[in-house]
N, C-alpha and C. Protein backbone atom coordinates (compact mmCIF):
# COMPACT_ATOMS: atom_id res chain seq x y z
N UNK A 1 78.22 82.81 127.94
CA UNK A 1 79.54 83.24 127.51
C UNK A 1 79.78 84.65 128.02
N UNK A 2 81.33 85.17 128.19
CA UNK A 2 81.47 86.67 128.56
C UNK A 2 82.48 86.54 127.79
N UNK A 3 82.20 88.07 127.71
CA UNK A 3 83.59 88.09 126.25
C UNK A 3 83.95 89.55 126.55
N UNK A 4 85.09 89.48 126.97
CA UNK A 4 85.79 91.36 126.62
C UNK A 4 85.15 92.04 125.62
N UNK A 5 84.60 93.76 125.62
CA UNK A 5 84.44 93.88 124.13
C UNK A 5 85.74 94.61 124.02
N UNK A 6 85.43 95.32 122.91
CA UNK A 6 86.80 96.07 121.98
C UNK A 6 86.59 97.74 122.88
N UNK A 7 85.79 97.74 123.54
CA UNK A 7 85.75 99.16 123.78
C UNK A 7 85.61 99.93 125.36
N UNK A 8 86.38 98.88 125.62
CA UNK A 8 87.02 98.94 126.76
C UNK A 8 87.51 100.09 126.98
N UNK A 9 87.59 100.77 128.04
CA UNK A 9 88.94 102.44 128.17
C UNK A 9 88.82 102.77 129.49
N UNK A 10 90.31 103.40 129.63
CA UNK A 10 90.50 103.96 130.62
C UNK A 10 90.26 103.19 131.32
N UNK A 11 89.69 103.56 132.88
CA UNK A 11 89.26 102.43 133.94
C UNK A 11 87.72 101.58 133.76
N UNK A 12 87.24 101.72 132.59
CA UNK A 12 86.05 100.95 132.42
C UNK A 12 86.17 99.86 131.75
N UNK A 13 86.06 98.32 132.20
CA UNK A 13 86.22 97.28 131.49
C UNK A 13 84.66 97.05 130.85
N UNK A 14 83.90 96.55 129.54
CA UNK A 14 83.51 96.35 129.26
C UNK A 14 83.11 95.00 128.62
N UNK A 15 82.31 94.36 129.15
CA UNK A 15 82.15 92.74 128.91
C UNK A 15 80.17 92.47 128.33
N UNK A 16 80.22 91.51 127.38
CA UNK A 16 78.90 91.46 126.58
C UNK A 16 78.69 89.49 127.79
N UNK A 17 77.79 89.95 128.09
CA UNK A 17 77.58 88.32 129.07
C UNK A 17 75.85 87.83 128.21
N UNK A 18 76.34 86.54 127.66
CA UNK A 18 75.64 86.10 126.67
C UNK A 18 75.06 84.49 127.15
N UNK A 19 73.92 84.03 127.10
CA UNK A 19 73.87 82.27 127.37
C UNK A 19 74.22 81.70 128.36
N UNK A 20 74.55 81.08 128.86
CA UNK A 20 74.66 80.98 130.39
C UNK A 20 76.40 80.63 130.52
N UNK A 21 76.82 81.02 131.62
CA UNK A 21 77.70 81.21 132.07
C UNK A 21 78.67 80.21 133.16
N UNK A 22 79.65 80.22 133.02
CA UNK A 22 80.46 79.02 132.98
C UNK A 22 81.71 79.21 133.38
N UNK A 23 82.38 78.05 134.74
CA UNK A 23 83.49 78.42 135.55
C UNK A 23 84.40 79.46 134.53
N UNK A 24 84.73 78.62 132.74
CA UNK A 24 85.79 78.83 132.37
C UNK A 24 85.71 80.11 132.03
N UNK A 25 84.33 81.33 131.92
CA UNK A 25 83.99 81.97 131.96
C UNK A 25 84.86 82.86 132.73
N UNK A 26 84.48 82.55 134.19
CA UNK A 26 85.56 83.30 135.00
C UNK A 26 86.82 83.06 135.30
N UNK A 27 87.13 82.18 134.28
CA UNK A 27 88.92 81.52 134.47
C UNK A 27 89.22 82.90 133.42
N UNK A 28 88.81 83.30 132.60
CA UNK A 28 89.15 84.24 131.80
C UNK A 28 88.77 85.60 132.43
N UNK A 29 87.68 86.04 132.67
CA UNK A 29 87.07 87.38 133.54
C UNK A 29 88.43 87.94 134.04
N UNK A 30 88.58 86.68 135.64
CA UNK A 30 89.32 87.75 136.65
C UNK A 30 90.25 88.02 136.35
N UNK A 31 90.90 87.24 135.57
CA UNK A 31 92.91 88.10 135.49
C UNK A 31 92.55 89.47 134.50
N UNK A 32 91.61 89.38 133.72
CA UNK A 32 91.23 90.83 133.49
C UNK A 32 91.03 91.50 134.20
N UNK A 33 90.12 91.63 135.02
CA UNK A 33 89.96 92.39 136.07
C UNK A 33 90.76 92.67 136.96
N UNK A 34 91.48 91.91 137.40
CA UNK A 34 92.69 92.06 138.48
C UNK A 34 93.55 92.42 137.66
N UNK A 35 93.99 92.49 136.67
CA UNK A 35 95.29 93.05 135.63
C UNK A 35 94.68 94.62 135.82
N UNK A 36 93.36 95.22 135.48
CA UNK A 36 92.81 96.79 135.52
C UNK A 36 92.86 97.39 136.49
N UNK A 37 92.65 96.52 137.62
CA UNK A 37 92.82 97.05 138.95
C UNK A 37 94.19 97.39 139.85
N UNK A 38 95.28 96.51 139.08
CA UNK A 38 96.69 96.69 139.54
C UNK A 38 97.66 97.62 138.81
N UNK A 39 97.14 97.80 137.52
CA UNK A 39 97.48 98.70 136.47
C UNK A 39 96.78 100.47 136.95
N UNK A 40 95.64 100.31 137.38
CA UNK A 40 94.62 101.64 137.40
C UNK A 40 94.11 102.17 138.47
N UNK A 41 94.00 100.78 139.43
CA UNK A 41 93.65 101.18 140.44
C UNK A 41 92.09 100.59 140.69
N UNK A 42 91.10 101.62 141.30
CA UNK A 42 89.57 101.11 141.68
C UNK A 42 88.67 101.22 139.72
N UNK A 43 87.92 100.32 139.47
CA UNK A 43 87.79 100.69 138.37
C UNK A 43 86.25 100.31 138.23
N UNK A 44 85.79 100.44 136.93
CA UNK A 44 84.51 100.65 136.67
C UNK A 44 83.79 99.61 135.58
N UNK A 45 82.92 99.21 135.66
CA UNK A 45 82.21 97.86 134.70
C UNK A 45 81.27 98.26 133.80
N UNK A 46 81.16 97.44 132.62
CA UNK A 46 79.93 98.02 131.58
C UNK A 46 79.46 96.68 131.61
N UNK A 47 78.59 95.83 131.84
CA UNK A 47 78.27 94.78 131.95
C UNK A 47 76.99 94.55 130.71
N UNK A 48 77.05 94.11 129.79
CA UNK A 48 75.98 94.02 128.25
C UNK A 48 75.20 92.63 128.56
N UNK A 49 73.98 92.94 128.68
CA UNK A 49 73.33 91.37 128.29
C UNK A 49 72.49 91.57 127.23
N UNK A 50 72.73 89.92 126.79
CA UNK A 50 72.13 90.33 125.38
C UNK A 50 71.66 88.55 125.79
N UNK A 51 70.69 88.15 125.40
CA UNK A 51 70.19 86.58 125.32
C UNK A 51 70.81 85.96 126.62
N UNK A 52 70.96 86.57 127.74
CA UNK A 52 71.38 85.83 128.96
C UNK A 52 70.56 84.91 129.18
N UNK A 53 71.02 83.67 129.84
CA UNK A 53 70.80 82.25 130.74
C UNK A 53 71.06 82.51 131.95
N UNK A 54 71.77 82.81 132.70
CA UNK A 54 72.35 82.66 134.05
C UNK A 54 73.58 82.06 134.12
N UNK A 55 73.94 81.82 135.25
CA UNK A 55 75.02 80.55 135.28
C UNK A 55 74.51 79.26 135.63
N UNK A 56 75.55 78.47 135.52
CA UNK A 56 75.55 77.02 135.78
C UNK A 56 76.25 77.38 137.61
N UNK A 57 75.42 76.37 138.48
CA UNK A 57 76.22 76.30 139.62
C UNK A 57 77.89 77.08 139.98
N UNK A 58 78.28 76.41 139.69
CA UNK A 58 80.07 76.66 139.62
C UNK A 58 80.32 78.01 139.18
N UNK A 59 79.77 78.72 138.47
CA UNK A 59 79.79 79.84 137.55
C UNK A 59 79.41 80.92 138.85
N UNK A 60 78.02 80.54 139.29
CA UNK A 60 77.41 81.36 140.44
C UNK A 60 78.55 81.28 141.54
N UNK A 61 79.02 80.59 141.96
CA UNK A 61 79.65 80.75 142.71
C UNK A 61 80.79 81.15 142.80
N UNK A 62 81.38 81.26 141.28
CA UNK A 62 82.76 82.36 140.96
C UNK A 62 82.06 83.77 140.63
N UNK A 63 81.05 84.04 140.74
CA UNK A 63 80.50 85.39 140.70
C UNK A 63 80.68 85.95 142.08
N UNK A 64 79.69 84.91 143.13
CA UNK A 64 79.73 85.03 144.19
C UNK A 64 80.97 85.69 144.90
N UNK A 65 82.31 84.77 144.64
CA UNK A 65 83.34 85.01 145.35
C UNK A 65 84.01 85.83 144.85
N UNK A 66 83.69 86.15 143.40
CA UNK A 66 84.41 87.21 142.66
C UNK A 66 84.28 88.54 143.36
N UNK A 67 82.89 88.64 143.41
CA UNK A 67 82.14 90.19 143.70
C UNK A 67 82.74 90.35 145.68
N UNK A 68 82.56 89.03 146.07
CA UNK A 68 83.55 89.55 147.95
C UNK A 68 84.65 89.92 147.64
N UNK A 69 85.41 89.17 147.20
CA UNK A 69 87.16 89.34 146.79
C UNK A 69 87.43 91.02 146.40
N UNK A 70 87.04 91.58 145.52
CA UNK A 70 87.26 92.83 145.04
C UNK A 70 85.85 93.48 145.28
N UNK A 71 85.15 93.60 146.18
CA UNK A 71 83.91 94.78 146.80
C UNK A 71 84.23 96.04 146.58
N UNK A 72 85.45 96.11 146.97
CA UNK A 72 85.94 97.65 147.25
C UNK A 72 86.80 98.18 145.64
N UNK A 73 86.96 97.27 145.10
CA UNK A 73 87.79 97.89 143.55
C UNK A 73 87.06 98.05 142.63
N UNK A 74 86.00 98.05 142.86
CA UNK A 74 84.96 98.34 141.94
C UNK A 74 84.00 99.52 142.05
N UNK A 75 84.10 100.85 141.47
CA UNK A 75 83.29 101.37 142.21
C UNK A 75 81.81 101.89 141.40
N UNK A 76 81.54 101.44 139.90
CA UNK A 76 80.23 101.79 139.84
C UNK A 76 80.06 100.32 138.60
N UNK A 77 79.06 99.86 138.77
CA UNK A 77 79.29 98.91 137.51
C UNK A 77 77.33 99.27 136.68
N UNK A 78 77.33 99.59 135.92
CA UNK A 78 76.69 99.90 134.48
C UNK A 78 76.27 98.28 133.88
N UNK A 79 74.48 98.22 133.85
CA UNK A 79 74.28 96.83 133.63
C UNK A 79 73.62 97.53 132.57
N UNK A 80 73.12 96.79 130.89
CA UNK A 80 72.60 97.08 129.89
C UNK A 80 71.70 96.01 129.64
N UNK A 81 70.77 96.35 129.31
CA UNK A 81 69.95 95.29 128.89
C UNK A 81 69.70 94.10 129.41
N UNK A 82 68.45 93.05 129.08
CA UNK A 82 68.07 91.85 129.97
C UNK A 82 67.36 92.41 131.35
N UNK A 83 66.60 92.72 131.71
CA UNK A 83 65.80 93.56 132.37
C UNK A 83 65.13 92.51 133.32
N UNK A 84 64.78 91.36 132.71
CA UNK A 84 64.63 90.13 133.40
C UNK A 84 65.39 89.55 134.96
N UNK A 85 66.33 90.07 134.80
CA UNK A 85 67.86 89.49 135.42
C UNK A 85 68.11 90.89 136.59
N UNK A 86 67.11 91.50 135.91
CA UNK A 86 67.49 93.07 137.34
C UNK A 86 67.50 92.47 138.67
N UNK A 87 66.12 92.35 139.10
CA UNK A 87 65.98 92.32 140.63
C UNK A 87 66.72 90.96 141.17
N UNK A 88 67.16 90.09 140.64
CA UNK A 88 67.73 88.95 141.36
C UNK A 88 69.55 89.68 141.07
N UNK A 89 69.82 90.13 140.16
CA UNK A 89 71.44 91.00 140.09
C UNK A 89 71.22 91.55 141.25
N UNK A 90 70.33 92.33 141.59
CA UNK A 90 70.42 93.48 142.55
C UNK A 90 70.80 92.97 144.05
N UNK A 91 69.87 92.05 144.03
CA UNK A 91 70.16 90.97 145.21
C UNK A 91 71.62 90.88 146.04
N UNK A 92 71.95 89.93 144.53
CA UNK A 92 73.58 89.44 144.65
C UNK A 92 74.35 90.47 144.40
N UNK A 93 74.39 91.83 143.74
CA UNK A 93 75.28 92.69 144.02
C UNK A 93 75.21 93.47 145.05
N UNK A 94 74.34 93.96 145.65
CA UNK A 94 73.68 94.12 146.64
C UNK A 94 74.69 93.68 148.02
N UNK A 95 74.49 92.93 148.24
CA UNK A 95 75.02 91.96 149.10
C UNK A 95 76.59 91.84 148.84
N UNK A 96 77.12 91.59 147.91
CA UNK A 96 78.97 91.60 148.07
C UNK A 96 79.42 92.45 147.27
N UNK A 97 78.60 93.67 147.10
CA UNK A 97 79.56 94.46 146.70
C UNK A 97 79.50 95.71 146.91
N UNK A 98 80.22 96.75 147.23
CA UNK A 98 80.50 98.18 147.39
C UNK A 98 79.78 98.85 146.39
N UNK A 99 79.92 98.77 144.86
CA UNK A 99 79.89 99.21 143.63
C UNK A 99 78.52 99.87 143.63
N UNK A 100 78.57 100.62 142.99
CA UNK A 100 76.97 101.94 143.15
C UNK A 100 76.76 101.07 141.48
N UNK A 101 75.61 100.53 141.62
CA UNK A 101 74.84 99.83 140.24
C UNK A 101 73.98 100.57 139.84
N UNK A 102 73.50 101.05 138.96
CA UNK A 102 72.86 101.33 137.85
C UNK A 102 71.91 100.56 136.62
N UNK A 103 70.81 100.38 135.86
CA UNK A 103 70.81 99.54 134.92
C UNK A 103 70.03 100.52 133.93
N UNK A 104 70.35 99.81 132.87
CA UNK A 104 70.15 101.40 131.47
C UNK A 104 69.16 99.52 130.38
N UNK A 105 68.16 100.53 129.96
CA UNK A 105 67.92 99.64 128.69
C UNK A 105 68.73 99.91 127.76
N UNK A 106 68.17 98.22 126.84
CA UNK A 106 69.04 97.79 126.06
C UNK A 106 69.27 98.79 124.75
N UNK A 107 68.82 99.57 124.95
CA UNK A 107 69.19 100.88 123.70
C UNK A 107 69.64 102.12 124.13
N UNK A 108 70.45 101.97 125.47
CA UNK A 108 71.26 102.70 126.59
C UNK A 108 72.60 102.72 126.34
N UNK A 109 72.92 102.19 125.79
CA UNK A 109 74.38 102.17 126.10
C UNK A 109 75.02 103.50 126.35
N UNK A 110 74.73 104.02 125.53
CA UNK A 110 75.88 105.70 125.37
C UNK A 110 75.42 105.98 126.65
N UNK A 111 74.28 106.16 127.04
CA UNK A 111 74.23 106.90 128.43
C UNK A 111 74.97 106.05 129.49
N UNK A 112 75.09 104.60 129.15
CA UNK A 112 75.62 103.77 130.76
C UNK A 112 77.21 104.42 130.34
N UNK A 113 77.69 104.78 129.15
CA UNK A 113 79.28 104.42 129.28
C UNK A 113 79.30 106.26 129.76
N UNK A 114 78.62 107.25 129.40
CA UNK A 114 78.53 108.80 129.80
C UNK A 114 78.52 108.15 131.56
N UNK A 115 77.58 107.50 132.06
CA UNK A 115 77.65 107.73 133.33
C UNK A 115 78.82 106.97 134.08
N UNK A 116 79.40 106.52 133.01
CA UNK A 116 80.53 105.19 133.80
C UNK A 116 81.66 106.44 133.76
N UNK A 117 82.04 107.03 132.56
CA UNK A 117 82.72 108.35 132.61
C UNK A 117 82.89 109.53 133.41
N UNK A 118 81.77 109.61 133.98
CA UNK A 118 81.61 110.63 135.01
C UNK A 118 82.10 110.72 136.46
């Protein structure tokens, strides 16, 4: 599951990605994202895992095309927790996207959203 949180601001969207992950997943994501980016401009990600799965096929591959599509409107994205999931993220962000990544443990937060601020 991904779910907007409440504490979202300014140009940092903040999303908790939970259990494994699913097209309808990103039927909801991008018009968020593309609504922040047309409203704000290049913007910034807080990405929370908490009990992640991965995706299901279909899911990976709206990540996939998500992260080419907007490379460049993204410019730092802040991963929290699930530490498991680092080096294969790194991979795939790595690869389609511009965005300067970061990853903070799961008792990080204040520092990922200080450095998303900066």
């Amino acid at each position: 599951m991904l779910r907007a949180l409440e504490d979202s601001a300014d140009r940092v969207i903040a999303l908790k990605l939970s259990g494994k992950l699913h097209d309808e997943d990103y039927d909801r994501f991008v018009p968020l994202v593309e609504q922040a980016i047309a409203t704000k401009g290049k913007t910034r990600m807080l990405l929370v895992f908490e009990d992640f799965h991965g995706w299901n096929p279909h899911a990976l591959w709206d990540d996939i095309a998500f992260e080419a599509a907007h490379n460049d409107r993204i410019e730092r994205i802040a991963m929290v927790g699930d530490t498991e999931w680092r080096p294969w993220m790194d991979k795939v962000s790595g690869s389609f996207s511009n965005a300067t990544v970061r990853h903070f443990a799961s008792d990080a937060e204040a520092e990922a959203w200080q450095w998303l601020s900066g």
